[in-house]
C-alpha atoms as a PDB file:
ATOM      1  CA  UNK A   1       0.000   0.000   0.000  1.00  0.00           C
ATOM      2  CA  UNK A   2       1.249   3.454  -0.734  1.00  0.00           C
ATOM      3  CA  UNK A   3       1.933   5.162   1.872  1.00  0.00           C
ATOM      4  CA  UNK A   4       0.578   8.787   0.471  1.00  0.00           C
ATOM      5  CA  UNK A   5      -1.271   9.767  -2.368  1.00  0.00           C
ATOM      6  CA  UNK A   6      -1.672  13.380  -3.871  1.00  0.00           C
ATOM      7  CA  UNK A   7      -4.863  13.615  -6.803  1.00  0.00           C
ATOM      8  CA  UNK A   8      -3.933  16.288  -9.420  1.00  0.00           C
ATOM      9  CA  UNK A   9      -7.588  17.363 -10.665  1.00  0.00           C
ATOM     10  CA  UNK A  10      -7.756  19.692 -13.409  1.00  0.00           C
ATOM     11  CA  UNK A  11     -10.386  22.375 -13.428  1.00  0.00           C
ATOM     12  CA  UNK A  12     -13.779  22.093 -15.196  1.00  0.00           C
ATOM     13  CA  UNK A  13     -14.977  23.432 -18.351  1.00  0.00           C
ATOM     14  CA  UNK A  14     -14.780  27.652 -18.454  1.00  0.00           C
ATOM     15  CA  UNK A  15     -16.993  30.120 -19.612  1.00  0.00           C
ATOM     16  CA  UNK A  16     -14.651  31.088 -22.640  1.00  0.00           C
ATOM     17  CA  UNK A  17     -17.116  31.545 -25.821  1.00  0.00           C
ATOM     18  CA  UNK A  18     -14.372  33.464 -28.071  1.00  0.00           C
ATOM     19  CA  UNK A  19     -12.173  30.746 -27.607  1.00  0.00           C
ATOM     20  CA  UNK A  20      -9.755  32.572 -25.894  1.00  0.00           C
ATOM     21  CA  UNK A  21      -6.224  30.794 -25.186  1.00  0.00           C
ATOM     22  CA  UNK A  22      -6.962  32.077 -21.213  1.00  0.00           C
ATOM     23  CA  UNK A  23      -3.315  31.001 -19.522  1.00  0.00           C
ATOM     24  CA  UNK A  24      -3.020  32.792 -16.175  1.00  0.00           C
ATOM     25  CA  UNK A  25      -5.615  35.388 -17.256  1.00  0.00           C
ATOM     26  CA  UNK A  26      -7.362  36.093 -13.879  1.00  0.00           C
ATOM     27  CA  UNK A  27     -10.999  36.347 -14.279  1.00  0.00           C
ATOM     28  CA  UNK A  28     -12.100  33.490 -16.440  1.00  0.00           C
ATOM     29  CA  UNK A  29     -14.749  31.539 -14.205  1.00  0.00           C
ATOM     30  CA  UNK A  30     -16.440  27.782 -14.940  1.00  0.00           C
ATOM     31  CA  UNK A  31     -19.041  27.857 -16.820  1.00  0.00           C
ATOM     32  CA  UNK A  32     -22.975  26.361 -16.191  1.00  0.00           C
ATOM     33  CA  UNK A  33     -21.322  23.022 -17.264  1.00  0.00           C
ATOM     34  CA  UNK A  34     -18.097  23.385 -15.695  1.00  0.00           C
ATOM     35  CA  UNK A  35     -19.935  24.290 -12.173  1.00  0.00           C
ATOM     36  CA  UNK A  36     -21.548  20.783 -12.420  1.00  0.00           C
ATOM     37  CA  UNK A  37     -18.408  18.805 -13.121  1.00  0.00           C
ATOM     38  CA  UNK A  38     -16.936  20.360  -9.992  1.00  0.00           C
ATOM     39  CA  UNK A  39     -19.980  19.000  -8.475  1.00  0.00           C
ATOM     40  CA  UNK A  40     -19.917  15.594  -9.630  1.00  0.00           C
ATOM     41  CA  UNK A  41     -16.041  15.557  -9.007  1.00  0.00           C
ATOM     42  CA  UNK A  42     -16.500  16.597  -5.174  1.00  0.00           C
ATOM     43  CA  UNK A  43     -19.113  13.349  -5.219  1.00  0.00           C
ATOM     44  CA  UNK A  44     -16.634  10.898  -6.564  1.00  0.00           C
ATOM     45  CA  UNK A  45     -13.997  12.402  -3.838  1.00  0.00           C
ATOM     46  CA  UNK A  46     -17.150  12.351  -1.549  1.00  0.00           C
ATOM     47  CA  UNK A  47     -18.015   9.248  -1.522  1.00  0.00           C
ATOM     48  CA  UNK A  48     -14.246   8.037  -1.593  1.00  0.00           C
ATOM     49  CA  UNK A  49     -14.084   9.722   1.738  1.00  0.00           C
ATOM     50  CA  UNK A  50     -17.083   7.831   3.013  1.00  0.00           C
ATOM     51  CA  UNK A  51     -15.808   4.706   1.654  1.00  0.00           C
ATOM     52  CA  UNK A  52     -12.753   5.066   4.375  1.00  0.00           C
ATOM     53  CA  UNK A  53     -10.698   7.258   2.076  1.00  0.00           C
ATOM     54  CA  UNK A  54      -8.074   9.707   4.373  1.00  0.00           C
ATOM     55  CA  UNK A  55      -8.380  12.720   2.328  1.00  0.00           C
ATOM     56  CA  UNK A  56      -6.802  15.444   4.497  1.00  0.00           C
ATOM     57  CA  UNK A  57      -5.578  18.184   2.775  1.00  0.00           C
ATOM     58  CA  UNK A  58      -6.688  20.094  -0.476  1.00  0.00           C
ATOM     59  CA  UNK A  59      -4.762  23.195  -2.901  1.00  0.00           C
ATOM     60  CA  UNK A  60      -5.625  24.528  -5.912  1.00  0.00           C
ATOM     61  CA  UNK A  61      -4.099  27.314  -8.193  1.00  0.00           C
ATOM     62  CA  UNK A  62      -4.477  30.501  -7.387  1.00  0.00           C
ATOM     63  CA  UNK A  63      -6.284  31.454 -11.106  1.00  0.00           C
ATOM     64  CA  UNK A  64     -10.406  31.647 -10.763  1.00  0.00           C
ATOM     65  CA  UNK A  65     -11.209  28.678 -12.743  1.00  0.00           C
ATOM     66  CA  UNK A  66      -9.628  26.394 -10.436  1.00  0.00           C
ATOM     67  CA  UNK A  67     -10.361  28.199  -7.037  1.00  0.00           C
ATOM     68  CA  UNK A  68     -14.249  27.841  -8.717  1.00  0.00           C
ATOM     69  CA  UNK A  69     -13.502  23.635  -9.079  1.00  0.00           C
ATOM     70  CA  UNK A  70     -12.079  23.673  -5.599  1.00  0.00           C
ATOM     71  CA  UNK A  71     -15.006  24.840  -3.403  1.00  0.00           C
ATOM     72  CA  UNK A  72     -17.549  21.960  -3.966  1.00  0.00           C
ATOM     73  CA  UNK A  73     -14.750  19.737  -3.266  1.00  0.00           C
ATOM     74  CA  UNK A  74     -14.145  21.533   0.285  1.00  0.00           C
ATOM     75  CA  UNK A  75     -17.401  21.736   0.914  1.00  0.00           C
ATOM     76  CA  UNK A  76     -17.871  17.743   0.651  1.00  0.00           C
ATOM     77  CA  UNK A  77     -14.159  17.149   2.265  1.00  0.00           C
ATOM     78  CA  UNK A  78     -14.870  19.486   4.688  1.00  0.00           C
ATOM     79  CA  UNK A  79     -11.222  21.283   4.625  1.00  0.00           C
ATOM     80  CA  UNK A  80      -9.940  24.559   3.369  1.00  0.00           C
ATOM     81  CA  UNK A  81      -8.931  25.722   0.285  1.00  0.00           C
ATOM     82  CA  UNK A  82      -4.821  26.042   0.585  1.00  0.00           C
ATOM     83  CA  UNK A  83      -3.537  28.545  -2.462  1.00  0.00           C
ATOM     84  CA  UNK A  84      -0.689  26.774  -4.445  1.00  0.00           C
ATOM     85  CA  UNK A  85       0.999  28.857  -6.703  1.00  0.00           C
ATOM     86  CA  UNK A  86       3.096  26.232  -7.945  1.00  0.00           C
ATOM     87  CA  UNK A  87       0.774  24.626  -9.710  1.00  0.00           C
ATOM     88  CA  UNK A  88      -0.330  27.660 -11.473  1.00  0.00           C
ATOM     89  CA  UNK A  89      -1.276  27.690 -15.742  1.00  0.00           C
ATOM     90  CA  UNK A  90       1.757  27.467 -17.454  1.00  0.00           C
ATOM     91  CA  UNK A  91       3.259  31.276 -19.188  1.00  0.00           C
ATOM     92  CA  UNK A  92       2.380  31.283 -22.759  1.00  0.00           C
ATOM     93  CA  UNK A  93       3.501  34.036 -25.572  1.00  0.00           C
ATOM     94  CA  UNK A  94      -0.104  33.463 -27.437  1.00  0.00           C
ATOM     95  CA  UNK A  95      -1.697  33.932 -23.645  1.00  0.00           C
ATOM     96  CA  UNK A  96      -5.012  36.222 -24.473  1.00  0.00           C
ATOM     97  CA  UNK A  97      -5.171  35.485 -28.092  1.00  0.00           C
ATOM     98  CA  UNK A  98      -8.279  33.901 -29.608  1.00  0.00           C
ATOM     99  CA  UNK A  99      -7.490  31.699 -33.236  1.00  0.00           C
ATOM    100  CA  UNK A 100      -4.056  30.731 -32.308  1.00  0.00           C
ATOM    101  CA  UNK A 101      -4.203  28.261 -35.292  1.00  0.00           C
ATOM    102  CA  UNK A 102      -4.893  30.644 -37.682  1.00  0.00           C
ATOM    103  CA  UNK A 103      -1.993  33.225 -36.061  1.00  0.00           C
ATOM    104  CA  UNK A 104       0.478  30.508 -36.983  1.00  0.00           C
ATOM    105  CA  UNK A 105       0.236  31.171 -40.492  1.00  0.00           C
ATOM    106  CA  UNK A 106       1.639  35.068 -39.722  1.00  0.00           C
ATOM    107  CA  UNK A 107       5.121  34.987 -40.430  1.00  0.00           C
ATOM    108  CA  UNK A 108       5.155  37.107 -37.400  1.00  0.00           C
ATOM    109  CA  UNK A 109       5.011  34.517 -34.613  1.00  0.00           C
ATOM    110  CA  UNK A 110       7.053  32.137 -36.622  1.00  0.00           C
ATOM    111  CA  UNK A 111      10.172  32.796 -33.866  1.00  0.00           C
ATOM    112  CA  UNK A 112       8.008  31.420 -30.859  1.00  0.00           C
ATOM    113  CA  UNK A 113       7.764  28.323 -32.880  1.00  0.00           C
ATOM    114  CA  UNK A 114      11.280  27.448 -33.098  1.00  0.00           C
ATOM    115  CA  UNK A 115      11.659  25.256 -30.266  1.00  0.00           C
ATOM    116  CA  UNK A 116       8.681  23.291 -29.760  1.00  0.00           C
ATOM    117  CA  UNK A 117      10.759  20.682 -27.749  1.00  0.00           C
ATOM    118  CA  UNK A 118      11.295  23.247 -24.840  1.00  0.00           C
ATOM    119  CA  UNK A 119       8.581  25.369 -25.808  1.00  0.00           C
ATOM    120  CA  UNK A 120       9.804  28.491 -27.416  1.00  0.00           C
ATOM    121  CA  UNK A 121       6.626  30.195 -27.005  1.00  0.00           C
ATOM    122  CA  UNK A 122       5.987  29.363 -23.463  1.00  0.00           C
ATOM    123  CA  UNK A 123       7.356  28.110 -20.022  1.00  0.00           C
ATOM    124  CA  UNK A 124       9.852  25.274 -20.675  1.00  0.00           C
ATOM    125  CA  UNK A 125       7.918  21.737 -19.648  1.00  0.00           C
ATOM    126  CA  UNK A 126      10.589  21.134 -17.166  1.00  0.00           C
ATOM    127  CA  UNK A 127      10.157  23.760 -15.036  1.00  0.00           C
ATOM    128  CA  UNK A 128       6.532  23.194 -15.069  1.00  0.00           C
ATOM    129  CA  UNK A 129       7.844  19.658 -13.728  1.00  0.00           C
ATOM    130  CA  UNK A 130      10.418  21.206 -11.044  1.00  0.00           C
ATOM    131  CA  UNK A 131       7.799  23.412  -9.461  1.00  0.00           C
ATOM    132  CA  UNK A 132       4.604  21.199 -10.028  1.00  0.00           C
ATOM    133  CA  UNK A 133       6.780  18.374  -8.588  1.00  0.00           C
ATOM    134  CA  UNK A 134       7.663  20.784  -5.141  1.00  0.00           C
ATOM    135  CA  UNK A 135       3.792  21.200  -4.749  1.00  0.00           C
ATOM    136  CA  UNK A 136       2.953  17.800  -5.234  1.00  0.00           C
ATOM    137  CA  UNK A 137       5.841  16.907  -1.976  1.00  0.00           C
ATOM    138  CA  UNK A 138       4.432  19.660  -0.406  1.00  0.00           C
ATOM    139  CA  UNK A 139       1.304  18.668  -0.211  1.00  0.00           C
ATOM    140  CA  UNK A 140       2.252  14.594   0.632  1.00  0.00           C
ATOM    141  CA  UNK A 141       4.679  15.768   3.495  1.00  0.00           C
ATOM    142  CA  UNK A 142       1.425  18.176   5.030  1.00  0.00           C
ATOM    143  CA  UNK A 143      -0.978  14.981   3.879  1.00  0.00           C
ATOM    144  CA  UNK A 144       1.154  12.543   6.028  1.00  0.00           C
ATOM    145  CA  UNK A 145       1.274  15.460   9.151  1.00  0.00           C
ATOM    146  CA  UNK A 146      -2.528  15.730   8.920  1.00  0.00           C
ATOM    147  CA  UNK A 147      -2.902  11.842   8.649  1.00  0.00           C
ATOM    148  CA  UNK A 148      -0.182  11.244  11.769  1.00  0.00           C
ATOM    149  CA  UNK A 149      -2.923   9.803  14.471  1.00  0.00           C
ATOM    150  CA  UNK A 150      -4.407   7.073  11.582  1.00  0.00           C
ATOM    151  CA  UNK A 151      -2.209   4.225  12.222  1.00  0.00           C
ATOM    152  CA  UNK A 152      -4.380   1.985   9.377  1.00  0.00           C
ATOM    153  CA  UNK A 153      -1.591   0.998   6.597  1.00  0.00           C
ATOM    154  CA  UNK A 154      -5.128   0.518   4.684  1.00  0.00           C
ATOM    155  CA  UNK A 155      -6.023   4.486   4.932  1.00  0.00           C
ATOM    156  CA  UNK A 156      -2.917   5.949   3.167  1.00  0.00           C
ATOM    157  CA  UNK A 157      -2.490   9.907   3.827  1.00  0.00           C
ATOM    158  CA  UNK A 158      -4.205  11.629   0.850  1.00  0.00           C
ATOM    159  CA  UNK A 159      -4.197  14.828  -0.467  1.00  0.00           C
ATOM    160  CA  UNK A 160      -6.018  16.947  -3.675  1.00  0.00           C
ATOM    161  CA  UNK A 161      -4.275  19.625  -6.014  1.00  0.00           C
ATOM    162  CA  UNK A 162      -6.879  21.590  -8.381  1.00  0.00           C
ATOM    163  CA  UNK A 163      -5.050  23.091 -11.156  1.00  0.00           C
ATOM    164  CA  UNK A 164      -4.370  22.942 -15.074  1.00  0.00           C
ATOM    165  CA  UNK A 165      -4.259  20.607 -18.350  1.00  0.00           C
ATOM    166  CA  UNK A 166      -0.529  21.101 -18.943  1.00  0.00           C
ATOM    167  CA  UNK A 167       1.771  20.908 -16.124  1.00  0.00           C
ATOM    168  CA  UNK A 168      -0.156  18.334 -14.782  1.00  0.00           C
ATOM    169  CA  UNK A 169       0.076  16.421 -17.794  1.00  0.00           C
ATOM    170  CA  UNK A 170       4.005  16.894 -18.180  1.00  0.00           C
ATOM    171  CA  UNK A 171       4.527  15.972 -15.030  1.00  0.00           C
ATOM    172  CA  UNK A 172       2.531  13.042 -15.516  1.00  0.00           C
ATOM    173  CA  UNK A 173       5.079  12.394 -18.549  1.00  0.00           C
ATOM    174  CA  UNK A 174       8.555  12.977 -16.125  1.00  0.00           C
ATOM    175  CA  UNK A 175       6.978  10.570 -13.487  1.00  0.00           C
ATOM    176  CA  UNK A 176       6.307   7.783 -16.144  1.00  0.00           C
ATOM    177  CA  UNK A 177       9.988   8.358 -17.506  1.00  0.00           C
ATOM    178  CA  UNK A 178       8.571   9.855 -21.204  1.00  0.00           C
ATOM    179  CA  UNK A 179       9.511  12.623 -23.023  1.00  0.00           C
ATOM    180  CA  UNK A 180       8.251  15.614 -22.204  1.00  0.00           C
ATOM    181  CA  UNK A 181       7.541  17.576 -25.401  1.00  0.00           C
ATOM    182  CA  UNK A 182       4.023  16.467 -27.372  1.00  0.00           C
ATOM    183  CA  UNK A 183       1.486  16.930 -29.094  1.00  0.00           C
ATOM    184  CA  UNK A 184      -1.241  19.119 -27.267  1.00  0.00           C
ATOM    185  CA  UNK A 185      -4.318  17.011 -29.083  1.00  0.00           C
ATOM    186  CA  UNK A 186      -3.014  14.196 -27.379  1.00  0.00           C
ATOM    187  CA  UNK A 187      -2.966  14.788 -23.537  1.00  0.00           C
ATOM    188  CA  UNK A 188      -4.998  12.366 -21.418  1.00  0.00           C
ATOM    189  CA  UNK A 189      -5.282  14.975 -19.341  1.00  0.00           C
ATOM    190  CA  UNK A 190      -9.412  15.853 -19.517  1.00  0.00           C
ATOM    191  CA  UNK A 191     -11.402  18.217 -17.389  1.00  0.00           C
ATOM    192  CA  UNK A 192     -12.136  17.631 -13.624  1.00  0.00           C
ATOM    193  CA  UNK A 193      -9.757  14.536 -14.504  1.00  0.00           C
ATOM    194  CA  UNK A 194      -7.890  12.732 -11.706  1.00  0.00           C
ATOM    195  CA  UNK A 195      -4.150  11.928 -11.785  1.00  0.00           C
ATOM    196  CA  UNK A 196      -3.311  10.269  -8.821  1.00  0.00           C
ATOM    197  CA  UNK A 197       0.425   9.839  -7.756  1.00  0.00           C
ATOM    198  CA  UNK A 198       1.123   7.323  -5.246  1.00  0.00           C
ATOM    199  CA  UNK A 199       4.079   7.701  -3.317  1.00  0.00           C
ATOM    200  CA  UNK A 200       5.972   5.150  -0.550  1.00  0.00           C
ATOM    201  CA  UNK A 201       8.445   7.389   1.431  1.00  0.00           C
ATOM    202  CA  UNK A 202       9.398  10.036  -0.682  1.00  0.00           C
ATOM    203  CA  UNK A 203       9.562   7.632  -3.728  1.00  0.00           C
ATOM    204  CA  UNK A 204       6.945   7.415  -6.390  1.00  0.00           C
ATOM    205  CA  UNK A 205       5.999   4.369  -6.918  1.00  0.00           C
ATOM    206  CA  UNK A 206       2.372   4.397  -9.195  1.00  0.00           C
ATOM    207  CA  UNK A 207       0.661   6.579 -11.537  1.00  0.00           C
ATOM    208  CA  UNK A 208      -2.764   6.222 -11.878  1.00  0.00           C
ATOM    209  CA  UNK A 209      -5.680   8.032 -14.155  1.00  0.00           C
ATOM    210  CA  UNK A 210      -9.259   8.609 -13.837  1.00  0.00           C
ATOM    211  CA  UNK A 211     -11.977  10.676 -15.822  1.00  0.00           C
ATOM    212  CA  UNK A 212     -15.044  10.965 -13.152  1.00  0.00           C
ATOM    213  CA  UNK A 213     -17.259  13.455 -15.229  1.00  0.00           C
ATOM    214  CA  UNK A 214     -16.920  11.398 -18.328  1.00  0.00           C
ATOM    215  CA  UNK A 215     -20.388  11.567 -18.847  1.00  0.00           C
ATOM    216  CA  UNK A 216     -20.137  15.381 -18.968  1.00  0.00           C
ATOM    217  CA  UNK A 217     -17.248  16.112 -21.255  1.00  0.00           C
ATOM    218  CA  UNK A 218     -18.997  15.317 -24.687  1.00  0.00           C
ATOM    219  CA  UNK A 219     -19.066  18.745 -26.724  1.00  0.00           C
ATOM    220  CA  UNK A 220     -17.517  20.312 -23.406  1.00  0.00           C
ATOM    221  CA  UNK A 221     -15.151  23.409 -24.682  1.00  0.00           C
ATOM    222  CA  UNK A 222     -11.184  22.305 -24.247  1.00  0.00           C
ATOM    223  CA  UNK A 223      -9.113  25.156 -25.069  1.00  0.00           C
ATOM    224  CA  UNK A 224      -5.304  23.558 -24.389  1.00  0.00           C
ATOM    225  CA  UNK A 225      -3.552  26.053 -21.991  1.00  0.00           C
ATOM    226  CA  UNK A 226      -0.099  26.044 -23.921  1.00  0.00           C
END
């Protein structure tokens, strides 16, 4: 049994009709649909927890969108909201613009395209790893704390981090040993998704995946953050 586990949940579907490429834009909140995947989320952690789940601690990003996600999920925990900057969008040069695709074609932005290894136009994938990475220990060191007085090897210390497509997907990549640069159309990464890292010690030792709004995400909007 692992000895901690921390969930990285990405946020639910935003209110975003021009198709905006939103980043770490402040005020872009869930929409109608993305309110009830939050919901249905908070009811799959929910009922975890009343299945004998130890789910102690819970962080999101600091951007609206994932705050928004967060609160049903306290509410049915019943913990706070801990702000995580860490585990904040990833910086993008096309941040604000709506028909990125299309902008491609201008010889203009050509240079941000140079690198798409690193990215050129945007915060290199590894140090969306490093600092995504720091949360995640973060937040199993505080779940273990919290979970000190459960001596049950079968109720493992757990703990939830709300925040966004890409650097949880990448650092879903450096903890299954891939490469890190990809193709953005193909990141199993979808919204109000669960990745679950499962640590013994400090080592991680299992990656797991979940979608629990599945049901919801047909014709849901998915603008990739980077």
């Amino acid at each position: 049994m692992p000895q901690a586990t921390v969930h990285l949940v990405r946020h639910g579907e935003v209110h975003n009709p021009e198709g905006v490429l939103y980043g770490r834009l402040p005020e872009f909140h869930l929409s109608e649909l993305g309110r009830r995947m939050a919901e249905q989320m908070a009811g799959y952690f929910g009922e975890r927890q009343n299945d004998g789940a130890n789910l102690v601690y819970l962080a999101a990003s600091p951007l609206t969108r994932a705050q928004e996600t967060a609160e049903p999920l306290a509410a049915a925990l019943n913990l706070d909201i801990h702000t995580e900057e860490r585990i904040i969008e990833a910086e993008n040069r096309f941040e604000g613009m709506s028909g990125v695709k299309s902008r491609l074609r201008q010889p203009r932005y050509w240079p941000l395209l140079v690198n798409p290894l690193r990215p050129s136009w945007g915060e290199p994938y590894a140090a969306q790893v490093t600092r995504v990475m720091e949360a995640v220990q973060h937040a199993r060191a505080a779940a273990i704390t919290l979970a000190a007085g459960n001596t049950d090897p079968e109720r493992p210390a757990e703990a939830v981090l709300v925040g966004h497509q890409l650097p949880i997907w990448v650092t879903r990549l450096a903890a299954e040993r891939r490469r890190l640069w990809h193709d953005p159309r193909q990141r199993e990464c979808a919204l109000t998704s669960v990745t679950s890292l499962d640590f013994s010690d400090d080592a991680l030792v299992r990656v797991r995946y979940t979608e629990p709004c599945a049901d919801l995400l047909p014709g849901a909007a998915n603008v990739p953050g980077a």
